[in-house]
C-alpha atoms as a PDB file:
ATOM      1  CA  UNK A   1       0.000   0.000   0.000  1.00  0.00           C
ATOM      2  CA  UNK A   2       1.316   3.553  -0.482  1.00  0.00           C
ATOM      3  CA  UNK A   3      -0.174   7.234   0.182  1.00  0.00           C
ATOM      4  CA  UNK A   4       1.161  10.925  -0.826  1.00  0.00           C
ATOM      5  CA  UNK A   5       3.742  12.154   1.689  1.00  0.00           C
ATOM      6  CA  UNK A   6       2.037  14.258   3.603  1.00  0.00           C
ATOM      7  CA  UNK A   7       4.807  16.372   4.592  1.00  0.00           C
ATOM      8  CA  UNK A   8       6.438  17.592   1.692  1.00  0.00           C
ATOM      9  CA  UNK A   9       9.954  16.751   1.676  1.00  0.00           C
ATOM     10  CA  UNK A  10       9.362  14.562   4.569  1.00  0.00           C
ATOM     11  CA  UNK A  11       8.472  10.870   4.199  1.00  0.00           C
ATOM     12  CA  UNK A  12       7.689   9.228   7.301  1.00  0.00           C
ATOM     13  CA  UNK A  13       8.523   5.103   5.323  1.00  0.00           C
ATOM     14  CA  UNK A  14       9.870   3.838   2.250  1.00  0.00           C
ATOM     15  CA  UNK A  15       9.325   6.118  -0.264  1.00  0.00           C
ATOM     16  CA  UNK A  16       7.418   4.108  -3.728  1.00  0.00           C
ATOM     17  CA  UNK A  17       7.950   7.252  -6.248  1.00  0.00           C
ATOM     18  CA  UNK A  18       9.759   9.976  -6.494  1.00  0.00           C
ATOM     19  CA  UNK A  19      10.406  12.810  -8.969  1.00  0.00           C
ATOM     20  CA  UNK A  20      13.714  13.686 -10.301  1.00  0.00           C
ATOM     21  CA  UNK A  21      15.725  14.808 -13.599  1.00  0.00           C
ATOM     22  CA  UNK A  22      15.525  12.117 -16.680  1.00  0.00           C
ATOM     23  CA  UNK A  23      18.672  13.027 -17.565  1.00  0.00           C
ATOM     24  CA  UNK A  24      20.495  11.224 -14.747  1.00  0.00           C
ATOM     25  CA  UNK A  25      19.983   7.976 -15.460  1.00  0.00           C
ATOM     26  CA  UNK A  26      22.942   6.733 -12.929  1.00  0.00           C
ATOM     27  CA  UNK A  27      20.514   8.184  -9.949  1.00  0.00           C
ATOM     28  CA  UNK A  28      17.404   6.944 -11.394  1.00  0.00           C
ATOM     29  CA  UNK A  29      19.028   3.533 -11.235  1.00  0.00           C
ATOM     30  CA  UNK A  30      20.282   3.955  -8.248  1.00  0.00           C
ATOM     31  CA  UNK A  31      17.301   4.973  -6.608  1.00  0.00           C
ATOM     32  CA  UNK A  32      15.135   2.045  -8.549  1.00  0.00           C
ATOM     33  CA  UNK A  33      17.227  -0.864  -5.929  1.00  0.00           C
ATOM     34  CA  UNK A  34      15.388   0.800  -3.224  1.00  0.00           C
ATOM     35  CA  UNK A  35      12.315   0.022  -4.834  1.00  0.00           C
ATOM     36  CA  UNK A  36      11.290   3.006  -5.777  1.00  0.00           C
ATOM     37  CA  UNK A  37       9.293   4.219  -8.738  1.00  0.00           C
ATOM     38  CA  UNK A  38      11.192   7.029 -10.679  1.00  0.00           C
ATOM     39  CA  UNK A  39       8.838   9.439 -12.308  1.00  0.00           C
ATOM     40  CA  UNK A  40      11.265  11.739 -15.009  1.00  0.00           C
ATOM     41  CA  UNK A  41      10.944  15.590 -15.296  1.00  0.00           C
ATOM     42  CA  UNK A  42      10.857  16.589 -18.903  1.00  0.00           C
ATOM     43  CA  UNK A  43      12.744  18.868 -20.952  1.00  0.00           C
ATOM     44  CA  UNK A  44      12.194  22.664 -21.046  1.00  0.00           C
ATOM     45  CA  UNK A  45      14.017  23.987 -23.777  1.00  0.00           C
ATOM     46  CA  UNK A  46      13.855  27.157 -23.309  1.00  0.00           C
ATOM     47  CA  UNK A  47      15.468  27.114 -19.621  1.00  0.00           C
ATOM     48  CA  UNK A  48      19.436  27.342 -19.419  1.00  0.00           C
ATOM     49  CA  UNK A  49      20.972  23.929 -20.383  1.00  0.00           C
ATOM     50  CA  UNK A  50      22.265  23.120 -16.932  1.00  0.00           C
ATOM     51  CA  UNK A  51      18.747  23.143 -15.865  1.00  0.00           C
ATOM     52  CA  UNK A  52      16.412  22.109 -18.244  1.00  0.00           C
ATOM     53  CA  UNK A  53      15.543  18.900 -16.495  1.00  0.00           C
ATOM     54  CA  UNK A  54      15.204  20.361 -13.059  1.00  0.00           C
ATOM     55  CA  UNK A  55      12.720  18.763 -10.402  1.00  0.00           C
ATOM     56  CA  UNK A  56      12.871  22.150  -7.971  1.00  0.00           C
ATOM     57  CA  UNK A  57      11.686  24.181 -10.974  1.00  0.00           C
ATOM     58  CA  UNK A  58       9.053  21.925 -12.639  1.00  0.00           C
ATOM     59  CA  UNK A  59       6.561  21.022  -9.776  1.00  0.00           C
ATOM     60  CA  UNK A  60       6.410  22.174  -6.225  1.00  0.00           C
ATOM     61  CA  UNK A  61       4.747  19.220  -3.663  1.00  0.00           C
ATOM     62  CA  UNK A  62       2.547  20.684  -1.296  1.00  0.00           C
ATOM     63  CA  UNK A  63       1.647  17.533   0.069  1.00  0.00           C
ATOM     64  CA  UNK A  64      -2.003  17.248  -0.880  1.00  0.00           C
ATOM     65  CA  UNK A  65      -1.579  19.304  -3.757  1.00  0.00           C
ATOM     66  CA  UNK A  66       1.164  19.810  -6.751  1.00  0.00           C
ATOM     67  CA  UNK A  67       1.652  22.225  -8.937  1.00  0.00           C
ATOM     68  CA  UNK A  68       3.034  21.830 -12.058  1.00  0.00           C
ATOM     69  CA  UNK A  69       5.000  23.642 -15.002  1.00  0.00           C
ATOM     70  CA  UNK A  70       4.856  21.020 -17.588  1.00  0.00           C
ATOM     71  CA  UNK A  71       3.821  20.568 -21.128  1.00  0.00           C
ATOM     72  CA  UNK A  72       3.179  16.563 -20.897  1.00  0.00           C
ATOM     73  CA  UNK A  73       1.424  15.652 -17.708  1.00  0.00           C
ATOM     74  CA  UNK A  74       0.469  12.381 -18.209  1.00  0.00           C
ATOM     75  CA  UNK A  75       2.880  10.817 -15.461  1.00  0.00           C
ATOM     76  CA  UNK A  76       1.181  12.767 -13.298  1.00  0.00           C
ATOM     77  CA  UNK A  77      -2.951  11.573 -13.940  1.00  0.00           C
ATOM     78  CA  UNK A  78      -3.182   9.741 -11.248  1.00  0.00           C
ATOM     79  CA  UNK A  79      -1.160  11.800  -8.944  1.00  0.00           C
ATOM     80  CA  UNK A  80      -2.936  14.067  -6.475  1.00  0.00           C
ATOM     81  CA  UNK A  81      -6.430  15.422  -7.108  1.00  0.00           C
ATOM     82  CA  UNK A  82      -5.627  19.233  -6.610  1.00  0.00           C
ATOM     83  CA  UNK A  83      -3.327  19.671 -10.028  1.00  0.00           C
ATOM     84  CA  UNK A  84      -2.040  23.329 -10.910  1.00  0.00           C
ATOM     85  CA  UNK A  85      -0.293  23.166 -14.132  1.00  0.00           C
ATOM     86  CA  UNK A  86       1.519  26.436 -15.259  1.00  0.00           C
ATOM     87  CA  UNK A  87       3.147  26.761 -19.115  1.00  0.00           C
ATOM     88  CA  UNK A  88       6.792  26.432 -19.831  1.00  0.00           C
ATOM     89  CA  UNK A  89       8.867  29.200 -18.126  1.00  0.00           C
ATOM     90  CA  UNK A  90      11.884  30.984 -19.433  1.00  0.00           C
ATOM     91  CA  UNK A  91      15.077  32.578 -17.874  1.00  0.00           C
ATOM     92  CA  UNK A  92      15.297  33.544 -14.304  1.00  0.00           C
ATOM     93  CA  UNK A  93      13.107  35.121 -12.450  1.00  0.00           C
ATOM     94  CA  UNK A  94      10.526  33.611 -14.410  1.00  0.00           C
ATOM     95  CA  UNK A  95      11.589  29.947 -14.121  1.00  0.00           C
ATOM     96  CA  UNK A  96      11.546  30.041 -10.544  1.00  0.00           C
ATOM     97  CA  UNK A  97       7.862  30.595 -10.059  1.00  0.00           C
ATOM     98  CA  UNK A  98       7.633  27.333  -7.885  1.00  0.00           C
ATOM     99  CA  UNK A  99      10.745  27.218  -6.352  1.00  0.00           C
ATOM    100  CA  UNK A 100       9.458  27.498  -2.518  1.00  0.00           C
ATOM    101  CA  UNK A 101      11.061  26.192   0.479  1.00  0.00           C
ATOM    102  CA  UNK A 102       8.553  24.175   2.172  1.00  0.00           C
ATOM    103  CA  UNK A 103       9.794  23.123   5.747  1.00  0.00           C
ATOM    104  CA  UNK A 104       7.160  22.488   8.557  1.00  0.00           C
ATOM    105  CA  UNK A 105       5.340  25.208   8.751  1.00  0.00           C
ATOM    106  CA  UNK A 106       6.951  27.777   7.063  1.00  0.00           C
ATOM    107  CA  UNK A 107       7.505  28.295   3.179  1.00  0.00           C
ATOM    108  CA  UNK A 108      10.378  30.075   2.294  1.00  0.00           C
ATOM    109  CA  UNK A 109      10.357  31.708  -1.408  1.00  0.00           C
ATOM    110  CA  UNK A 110      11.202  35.023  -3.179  1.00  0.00           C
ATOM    111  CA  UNK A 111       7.964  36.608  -2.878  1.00  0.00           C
ATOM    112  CA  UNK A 112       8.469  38.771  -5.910  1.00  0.00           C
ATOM    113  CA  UNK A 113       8.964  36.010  -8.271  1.00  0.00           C
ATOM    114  CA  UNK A 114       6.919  33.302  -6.612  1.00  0.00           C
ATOM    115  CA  UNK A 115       3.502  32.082  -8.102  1.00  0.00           C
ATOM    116  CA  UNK A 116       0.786  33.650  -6.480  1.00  0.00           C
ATOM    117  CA  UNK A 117      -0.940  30.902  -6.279  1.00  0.00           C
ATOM    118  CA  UNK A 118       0.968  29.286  -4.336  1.00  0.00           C
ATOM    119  CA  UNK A 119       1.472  31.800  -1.547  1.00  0.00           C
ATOM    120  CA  UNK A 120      -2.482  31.968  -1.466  1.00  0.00           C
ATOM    121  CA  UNK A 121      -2.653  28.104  -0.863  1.00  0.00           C
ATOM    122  CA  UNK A 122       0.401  28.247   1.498  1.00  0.00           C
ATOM    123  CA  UNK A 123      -1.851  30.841   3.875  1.00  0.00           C
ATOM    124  CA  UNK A 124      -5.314  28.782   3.187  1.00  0.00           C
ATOM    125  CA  UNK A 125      -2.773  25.858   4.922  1.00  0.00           C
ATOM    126  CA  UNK A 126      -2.237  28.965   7.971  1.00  0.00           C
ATOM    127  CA  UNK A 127       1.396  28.435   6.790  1.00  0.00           C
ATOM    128  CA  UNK A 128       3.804  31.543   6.924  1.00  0.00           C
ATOM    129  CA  UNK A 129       5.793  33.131   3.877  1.00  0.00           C
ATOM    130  CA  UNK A 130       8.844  34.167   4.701  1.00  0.00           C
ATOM    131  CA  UNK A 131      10.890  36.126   1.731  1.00  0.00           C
ATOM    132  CA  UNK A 132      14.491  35.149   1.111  1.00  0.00           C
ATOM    133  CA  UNK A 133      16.497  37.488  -1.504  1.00  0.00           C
ATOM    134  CA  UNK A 134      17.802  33.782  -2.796  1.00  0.00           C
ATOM    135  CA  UNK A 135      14.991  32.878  -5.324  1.00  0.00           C
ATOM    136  CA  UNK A 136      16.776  29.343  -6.328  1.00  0.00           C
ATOM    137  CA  UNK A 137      15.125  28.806  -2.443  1.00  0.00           C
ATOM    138  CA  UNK A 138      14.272  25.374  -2.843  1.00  0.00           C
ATOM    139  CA  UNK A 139      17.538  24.652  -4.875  1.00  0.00           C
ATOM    140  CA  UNK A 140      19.512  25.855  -1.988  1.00  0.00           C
ATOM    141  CA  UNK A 141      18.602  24.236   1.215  1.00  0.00           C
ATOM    142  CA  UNK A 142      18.676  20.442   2.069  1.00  0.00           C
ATOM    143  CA  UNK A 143      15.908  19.871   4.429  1.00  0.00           C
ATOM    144  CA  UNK A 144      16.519  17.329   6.935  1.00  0.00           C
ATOM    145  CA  UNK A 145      13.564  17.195   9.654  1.00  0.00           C
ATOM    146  CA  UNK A 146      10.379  19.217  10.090  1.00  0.00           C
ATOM    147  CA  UNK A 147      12.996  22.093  11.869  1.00  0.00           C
ATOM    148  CA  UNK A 148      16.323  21.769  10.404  1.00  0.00           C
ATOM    149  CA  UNK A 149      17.832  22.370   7.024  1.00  0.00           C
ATOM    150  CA  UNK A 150      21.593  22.479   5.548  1.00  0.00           C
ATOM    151  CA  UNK A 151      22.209  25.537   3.045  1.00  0.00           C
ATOM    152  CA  UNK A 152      24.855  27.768   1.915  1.00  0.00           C
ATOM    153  CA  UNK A 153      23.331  30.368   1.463  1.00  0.00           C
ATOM    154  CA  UNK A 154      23.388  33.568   3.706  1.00  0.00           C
ATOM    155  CA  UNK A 155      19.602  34.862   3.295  1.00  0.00           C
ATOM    156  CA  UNK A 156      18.093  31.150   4.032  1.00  0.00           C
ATOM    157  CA  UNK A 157      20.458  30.446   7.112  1.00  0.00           C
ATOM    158  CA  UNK A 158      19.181  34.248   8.564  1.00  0.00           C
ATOM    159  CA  UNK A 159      15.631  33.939   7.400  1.00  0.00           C
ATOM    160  CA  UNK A 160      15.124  30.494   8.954  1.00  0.00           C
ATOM    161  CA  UNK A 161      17.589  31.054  11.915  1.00  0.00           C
ATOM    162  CA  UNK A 162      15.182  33.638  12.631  1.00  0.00           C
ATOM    163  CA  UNK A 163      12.200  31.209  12.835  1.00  0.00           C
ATOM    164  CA  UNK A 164      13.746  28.910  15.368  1.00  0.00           C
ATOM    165  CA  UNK A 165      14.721  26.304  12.981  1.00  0.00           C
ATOM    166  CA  UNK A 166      18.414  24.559  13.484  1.00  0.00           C
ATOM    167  CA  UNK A 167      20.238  25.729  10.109  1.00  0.00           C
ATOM    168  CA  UNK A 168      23.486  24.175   9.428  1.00  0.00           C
ATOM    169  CA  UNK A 169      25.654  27.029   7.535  1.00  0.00           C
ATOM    170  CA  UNK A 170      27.861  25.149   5.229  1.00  0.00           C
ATOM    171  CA  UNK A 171      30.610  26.589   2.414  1.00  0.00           C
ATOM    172  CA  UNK A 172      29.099  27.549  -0.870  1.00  0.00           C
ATOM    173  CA  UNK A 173      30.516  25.209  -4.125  1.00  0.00           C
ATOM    174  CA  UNK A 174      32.150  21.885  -4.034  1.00  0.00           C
ATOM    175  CA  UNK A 175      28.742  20.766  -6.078  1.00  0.00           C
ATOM    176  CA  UNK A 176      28.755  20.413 -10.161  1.00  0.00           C
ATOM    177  CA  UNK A 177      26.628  21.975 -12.364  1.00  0.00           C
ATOM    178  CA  UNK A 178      28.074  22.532 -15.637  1.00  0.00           C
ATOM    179  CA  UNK A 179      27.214  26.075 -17.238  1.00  0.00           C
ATOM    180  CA  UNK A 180      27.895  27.844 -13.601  1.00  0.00           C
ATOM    181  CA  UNK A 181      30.441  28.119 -11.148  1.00  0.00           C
ATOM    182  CA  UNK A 182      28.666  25.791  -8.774  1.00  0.00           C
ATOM    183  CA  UNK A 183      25.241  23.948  -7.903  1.00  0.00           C
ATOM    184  CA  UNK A 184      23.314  24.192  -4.410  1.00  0.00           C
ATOM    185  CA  UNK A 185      23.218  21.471  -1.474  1.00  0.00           C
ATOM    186  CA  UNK A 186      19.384  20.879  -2.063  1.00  0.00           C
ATOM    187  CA  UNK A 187      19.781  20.235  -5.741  1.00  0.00           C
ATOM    188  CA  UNK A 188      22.059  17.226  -4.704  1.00  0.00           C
ATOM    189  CA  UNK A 189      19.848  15.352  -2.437  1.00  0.00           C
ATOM    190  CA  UNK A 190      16.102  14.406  -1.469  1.00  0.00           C
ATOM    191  CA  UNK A 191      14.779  11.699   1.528  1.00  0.00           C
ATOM    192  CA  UNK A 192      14.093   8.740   0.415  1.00  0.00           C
ATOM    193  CA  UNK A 193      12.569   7.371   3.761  1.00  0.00           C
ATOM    194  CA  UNK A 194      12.392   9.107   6.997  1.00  0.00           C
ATOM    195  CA  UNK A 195      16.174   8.449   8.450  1.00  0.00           C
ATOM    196  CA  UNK A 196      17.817   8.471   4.948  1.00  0.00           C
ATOM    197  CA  UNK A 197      19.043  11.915   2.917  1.00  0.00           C
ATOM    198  CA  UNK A 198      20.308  10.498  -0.542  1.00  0.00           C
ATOM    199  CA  UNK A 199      22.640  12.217  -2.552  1.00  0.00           C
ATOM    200  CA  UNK A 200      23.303  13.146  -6.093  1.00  0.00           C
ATOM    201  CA  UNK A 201      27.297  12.065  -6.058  1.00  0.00           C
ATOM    202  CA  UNK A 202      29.623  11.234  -2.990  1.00  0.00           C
ATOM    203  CA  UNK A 203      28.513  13.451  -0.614  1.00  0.00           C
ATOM    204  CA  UNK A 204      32.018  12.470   1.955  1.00  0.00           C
ATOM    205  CA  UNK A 205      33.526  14.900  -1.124  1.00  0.00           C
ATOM    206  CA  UNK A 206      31.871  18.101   0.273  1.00  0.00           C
ATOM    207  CA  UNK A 207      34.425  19.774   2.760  1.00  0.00           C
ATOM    208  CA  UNK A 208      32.025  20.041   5.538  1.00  0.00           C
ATOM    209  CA  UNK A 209      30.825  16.382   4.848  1.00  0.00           C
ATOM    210  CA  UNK A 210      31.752  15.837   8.494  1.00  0.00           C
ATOM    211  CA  UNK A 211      29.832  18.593   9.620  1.00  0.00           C
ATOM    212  CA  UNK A 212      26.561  17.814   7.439  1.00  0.00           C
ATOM    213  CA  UNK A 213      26.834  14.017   8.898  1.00  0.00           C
ATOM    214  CA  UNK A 214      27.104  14.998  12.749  1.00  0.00           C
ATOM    215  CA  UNK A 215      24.395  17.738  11.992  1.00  0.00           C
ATOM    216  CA  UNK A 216      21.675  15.021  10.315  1.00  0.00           C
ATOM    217  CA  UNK A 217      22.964  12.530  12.973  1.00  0.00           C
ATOM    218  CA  UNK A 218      20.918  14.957  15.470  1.00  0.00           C
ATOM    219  CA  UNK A 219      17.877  14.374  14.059  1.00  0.00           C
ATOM    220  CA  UNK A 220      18.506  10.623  12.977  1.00  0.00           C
ATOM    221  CA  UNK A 221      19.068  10.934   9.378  1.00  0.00           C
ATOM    222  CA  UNK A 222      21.603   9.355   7.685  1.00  0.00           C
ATOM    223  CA  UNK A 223      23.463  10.588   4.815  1.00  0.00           C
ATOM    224  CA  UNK A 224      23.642   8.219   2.185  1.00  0.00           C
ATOM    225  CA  UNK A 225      25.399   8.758  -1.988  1.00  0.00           C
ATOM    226  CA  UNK A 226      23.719   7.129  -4.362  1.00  0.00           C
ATOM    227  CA  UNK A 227      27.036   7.123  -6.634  1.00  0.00           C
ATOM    228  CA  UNK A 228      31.358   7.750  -6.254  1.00  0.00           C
ATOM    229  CA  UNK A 229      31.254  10.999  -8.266  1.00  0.00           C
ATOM    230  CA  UNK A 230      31.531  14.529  -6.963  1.00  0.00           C
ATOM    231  CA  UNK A 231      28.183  15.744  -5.735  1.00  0.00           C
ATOM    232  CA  UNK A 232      26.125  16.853  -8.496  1.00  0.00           C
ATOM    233  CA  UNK A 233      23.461  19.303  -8.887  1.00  0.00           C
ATOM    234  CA  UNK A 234      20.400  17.324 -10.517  1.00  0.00           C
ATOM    235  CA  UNK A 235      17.685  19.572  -9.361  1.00  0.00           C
ATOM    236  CA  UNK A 236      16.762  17.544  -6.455  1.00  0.00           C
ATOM    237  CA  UNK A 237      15.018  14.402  -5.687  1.00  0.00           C
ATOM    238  CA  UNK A 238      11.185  14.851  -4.717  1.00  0.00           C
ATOM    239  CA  UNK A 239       9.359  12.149  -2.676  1.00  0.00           C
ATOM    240  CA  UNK A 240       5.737  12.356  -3.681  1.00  0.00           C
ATOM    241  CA  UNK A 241       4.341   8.777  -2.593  1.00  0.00           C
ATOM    242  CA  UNK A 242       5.654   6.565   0.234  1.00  0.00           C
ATOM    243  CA  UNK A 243       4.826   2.932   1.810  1.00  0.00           C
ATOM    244  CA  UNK A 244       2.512   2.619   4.476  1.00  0.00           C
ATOM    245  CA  UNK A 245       1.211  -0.714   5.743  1.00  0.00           C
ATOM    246  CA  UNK A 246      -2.536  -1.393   5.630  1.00  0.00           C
END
């Protein structure tokens, strides 16, 4: 039996499907011996090349609801009942319209560039919107319970230090993303059950590896790579259905 995860980002078992770049077939794999269902992104052409496949900017999981920016949607018919589908987006800021920070209670998001939509279902769900200057939010934070996250980024860490949630500041780059200088820690990763953070790439290649592990180890997650490569940007991995027994 399986259900939607309730909490996005958040599964609570086994997670059955996930979302996640078609281009990377290495982590698709890899995630498919876990038993997992692998449901590919498709390909925006007109978004920068090193994104074009990118899970954080093509759907945003609000748990009971998803919102889309797709052309082809039939992967997603028998998803969740409350479907928002947006067309194709273009360079930034208009490609990040659903790139939100959902953690808890709180969604984090540029507020200028964010869907309004989705900031009127966020306070329907009496959650707060907190503005971050970083509008790759979503990209840029690896969330790893219900009140801690990992991020490099300076506006995140203050935003959500600021909100009583445990942020772990860690050292900006160390992460590939061809086309830029460097990708972001929440691009690399996703949960794949409640105690496991998987990773895009070795994540013991990251200089504050050490730091990240102790940090999870807090909240009993475990931080697991999927592959031996360097950590690699793949625009996330988004758990939208999990296990549950009957």
């Amino acid at each position: 039996m399986e259900k939607f995860v309730e909490h996005p980002n958040l599964p609570e078992s086994n997670v059955s499907i996930a979302v996640l770049s078609s281009n990377n077939n290495t982590i698709c794999n890899g995630l498919s011996q876990f038993g997992m269902k692998i449901i590919p992104t498709e390909e925006l052409k007109n978004l920068h090349e090193f994104e074009k496949f990118h899970a954080d900017l093509q759907l945003l999981h609000f748990g009971d609801s998803l919102f889309i920016t797709f052309t082809d949607v039939k992967n997603y018919d028998f998803l969740i009942p409350h479907r928002t589908y947006f067309s194709p987006v273009g360079k930034y800021p208009n490609n990040i319209l659903l790139n939100a920070l959902i953690i808890g209670q709180y969604i984090f998001c540029h507020k200028k560039y964010i869907n309004k939509t989705v900031i009127e279902i966020a306070e329907q769900k009496n959650m707060e919107v907190v503005h971050v200057n970083q509008g790759y939010t979503k990209c840029s934070a690896a969330v790893v319970s219900e009140n801690a996250l990992i991020t490099a980024d300076d506006s995140i860490f203050l935003a959500a230090s600021k909100k009583g949630l445990d942020v772990l500041k860690i050292r900006p780059g160390f992460i590939e993303l061809p086309g830029v200088n460097y990708g972001f820690i929440g691009g690399t990763c996703g949960k794949i059950d409640k105690n496991t953070l998987a990773f895009a790439g070795k994540v013991e290649s990251h200089p504050d590896y050490e730091l990240m592990k102790s940090f999870a180890q807090n909240y009993h997650v475990d931080l697991y790579s999927l592959t031996n490569e360097p950590l690699y940007d793949i625009g996330g991995i988004i758990p939208i259905k999990e296990k549950f027994d009957d």
